[in-house]
Protein backbone atom coordinates (compact mmCIF):
# COMPACT_ATOMS: atom_id res chain seq x y z
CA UNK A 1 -7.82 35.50 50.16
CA UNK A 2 -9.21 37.07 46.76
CA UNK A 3 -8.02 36.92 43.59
CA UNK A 4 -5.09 38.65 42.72
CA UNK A 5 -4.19 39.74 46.78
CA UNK A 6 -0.73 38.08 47.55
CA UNK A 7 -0.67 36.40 50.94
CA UNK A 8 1.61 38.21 53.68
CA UNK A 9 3.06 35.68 55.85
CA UNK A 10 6.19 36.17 57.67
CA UNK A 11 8.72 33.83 58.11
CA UNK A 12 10.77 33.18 61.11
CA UNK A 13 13.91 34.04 59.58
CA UNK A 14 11.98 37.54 59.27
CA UNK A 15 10.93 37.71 62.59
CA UNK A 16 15.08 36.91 64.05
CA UNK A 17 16.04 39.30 61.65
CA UNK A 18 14.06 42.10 62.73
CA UNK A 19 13.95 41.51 66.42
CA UNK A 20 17.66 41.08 66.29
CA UNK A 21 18.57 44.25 64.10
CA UNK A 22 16.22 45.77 67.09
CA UNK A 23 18.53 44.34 70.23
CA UNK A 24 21.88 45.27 68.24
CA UNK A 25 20.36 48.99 67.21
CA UNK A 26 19.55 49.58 70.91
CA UNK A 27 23.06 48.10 72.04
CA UNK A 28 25.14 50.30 69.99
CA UNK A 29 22.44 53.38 71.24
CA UNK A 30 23.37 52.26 74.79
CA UNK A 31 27.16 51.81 73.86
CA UNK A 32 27.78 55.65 73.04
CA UNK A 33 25.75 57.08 75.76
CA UNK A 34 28.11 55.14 77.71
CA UNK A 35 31.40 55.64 76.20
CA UNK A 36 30.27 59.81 76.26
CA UNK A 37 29.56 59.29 79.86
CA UNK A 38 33.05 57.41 80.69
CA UNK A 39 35.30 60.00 78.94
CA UNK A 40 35.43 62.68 81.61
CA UNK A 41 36.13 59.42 84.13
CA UNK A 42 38.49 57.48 82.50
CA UNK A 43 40.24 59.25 79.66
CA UNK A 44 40.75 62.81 80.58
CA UNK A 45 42.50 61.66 83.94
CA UNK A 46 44.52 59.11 82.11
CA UNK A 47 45.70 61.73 79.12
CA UNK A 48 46.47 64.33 82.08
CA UNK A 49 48.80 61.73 83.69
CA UNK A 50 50.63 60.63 80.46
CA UNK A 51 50.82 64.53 79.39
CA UNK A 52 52.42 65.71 82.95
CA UNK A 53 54.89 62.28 82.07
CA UNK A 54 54.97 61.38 85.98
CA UNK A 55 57.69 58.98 86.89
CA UNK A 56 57.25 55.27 88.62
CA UNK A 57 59.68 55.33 91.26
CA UNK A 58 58.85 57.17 94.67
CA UNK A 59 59.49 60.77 94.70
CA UNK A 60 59.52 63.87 96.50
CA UNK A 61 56.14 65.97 96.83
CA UNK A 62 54.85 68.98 98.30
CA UNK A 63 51.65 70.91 98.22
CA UNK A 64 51.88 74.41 96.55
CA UNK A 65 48.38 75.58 97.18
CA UNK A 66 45.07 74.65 97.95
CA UNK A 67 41.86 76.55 97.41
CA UNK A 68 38.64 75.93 98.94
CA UNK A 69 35.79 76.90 96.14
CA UNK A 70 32.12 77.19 96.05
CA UNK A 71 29.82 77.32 93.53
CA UNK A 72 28.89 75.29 89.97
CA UNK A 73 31.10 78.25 88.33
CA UNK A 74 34.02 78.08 90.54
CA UNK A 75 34.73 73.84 89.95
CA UNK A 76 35.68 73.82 86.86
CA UNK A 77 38.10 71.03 87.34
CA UNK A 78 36.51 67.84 85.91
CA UNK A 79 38.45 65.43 88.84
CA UNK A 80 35.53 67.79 90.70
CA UNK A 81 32.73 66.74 89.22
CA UNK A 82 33.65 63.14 88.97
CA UNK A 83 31.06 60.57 90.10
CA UNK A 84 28.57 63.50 90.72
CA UNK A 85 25.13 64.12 90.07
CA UNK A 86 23.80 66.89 91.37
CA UNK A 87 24.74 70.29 91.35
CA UNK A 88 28.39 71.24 93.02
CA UNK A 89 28.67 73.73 95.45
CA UNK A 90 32.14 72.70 96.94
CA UNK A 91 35.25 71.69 95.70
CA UNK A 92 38.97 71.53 96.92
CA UNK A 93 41.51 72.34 94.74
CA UNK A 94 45.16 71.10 95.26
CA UNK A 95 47.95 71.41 93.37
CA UNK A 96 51.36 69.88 93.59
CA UNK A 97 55.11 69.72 92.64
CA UNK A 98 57.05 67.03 92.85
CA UNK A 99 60.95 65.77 92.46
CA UNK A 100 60.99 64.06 89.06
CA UNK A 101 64.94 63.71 88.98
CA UNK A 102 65.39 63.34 92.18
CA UNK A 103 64.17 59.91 94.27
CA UNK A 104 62.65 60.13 97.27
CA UNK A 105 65.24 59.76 100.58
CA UNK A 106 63.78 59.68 103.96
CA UNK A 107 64.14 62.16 106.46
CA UNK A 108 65.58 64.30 103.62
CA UNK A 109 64.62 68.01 104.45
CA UNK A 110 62.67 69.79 101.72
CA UNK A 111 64.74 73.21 102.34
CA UNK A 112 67.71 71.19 100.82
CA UNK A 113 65.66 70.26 97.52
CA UNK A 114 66.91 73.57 94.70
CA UNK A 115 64.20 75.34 93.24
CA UNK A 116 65.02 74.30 89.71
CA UNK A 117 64.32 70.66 90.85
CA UNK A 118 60.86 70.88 91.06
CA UNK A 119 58.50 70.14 88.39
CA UNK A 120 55.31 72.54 88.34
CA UNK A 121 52.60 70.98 86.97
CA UNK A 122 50.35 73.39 84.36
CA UNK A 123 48.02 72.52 81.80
């Protein structure tokens, strides 16, 4: 060393300090990608469910339509595009109604079940 130059040595505690501010940097980074990616999966199917208030116990259900869509434009639904990765070109829709005040009875014929006892689910 010359005169007047101040050595540069780094310390251990240095070296932990960075590489471990480098590990937890890149774990939070990898944290949000994967909390953005998990929020169509988990939480928009879990709000839906505690917005439509469905009941426990075992109820009468029926289908009230189904459509049979193709096309990216035409699947809009995100239970559609769950788990995929490449582009969607078809996707069933069904929608239901079910009995929320009234339990389910077997052998009990729909055609029996009033119209004001159904619940239509809309968003």
């Amino acid at each position: 060393p010359t005169m007047g130059a101040a050595e540069e040595t780094k310390s251990r505690l240095d070296d932990i300090k960075y590489y471990t501010s480098l590990f937890l940097g890149a774990l939070a980074i990898i944290c949000v990608f994967g909390f953005l990616f998990l929020v169509p999966f988990v939480l928009d199917p879990a709000i839906s469910t505690l917005m439509h208030e469905f009941v426990e116990e075992p109820v009468h259900c029926k289908v009230t339509s189904h459509e049979l869509r193709y096309g990216k434009t035409n699947c809009s639904w995100a239970s559609c595009r769950e788990g995929c990765t490449a582009e969607i070109f078809k996707c069933h829709q069904v929608r239901v109604t079910y009995t929320p005040k009234k339990m389910y009875e077997s052998m009990a014929p729909f055609d029996e079940i009033e119209e004001n006892e159904w619940a239509y689910l809309t968003r």
